[in-house]
Protein backbone atom coordinates (compact mmCIF):
# COMPACT_ATOMS: atom_id res chain seq x y z
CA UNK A 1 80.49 98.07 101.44
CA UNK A 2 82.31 96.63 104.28
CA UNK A 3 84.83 94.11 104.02
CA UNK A 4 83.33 91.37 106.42
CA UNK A 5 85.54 88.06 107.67
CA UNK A 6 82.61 86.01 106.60
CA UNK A 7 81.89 87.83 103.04
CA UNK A 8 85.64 87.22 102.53
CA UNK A 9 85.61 83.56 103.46
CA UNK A 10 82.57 83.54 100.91
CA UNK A 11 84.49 85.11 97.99
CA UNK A 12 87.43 83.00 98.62
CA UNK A 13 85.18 79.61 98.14
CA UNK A 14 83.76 81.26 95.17
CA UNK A 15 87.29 80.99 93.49
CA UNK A 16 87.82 77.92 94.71
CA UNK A 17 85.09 76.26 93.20
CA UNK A 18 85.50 78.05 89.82
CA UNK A 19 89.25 77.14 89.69
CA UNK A 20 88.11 73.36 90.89
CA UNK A 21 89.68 70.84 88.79
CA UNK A 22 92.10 73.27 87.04
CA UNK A 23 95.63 72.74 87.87
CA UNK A 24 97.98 75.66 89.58
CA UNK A 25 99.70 75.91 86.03
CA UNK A 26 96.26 76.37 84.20
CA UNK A 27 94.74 78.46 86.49
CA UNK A 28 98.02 81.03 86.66
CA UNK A 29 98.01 80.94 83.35
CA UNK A 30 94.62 82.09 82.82
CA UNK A 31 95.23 84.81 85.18
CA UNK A 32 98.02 85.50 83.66
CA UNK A 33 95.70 85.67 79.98
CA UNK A 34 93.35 87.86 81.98
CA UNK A 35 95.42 90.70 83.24
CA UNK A 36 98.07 90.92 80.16
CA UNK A 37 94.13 91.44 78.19
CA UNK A 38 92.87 93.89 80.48
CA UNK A 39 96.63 95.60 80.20
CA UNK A 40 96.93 95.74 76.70
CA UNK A 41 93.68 95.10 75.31
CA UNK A 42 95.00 92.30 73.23
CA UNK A 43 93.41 88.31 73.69
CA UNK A 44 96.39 86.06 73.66
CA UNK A 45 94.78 84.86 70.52
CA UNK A 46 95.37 88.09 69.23
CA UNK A 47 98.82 88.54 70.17
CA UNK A 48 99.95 84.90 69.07
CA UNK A 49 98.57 85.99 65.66
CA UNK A 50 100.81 89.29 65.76
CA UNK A 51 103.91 86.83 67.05
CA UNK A 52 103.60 84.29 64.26
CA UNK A 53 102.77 87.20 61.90
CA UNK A 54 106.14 88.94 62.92
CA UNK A 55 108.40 86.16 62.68
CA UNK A 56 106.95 85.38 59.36
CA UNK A 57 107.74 88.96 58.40
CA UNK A 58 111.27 88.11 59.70
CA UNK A 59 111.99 85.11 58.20
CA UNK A 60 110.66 86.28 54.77
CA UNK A 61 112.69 89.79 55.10
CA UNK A 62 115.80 87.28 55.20
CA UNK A 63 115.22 85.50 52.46
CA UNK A 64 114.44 88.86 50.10
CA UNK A 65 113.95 92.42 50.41
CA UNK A 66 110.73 92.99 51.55
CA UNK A 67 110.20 96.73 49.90
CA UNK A 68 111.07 94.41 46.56
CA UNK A 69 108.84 91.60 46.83
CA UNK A 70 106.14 91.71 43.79
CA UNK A 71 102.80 90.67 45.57
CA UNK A 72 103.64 90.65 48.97
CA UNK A 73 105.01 94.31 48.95
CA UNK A 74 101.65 95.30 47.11
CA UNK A 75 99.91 93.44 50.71
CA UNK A 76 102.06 94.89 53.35
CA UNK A 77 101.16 98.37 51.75
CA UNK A 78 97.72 97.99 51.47
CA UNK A 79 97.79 96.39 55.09
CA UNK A 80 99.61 99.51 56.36
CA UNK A 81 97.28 102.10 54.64
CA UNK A 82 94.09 99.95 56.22
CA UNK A 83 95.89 100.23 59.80
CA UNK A 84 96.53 104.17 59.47
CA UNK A 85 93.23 104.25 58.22
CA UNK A 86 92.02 102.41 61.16
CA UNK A 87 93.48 104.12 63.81
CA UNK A 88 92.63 107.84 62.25
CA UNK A 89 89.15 106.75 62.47
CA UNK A 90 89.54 105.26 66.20
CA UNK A 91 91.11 108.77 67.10
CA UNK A 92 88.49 110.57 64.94
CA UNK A 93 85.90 108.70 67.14
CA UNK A 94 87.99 109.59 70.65
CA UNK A 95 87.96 113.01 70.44
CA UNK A 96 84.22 113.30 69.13
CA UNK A 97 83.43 111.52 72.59
């Protein structure tokens, strides 16, 4: 396909219409959103749930030992044998395709 003046004008007022009523900030940050997803495959949903998680993590390893901690030790393990789980199946699945 050939990279026409007029089919470039034509995708350029595409995105303008689409980003219409958005302000710079929103629309960089959405752009921003889009390529950190297609980098790391992770929504910024996603990763805001794995921030908060984190400095929950933090803040409770501060206040006690974590490897000591009745309950939520007993959840952190189980969490960790569910996400080696998890990724020997994804791998399991990658070289079978």
């Amino acid at each position: 396909m050939k990279l026409t003046k007029s089919y470039l004008k034509q995708l350029i007022l595409e995105e303008l219409r689409e980003t219409e009523g958005a302000s710079t900030g929103d629309y960089r940050a959405g752009m921003k959103d889009q390529a950190m997803e297609k980098q790391t495959g992770i929504t910024s949903e996603e990763r805001q749930f794995l921030l908060s998680f984190t400095a929950a993590l933090k803040k409770a390893a501060e206040i006690k030992n974590l490897k000591a901690a009745g309950q939520i030790t007993t959840l952190l393990k189980r969490l960790e044998d569910e996400l080696v789980k998890l990724l020997r199946d994804q791998a399991k699945d990658n070289t079978q395709n």
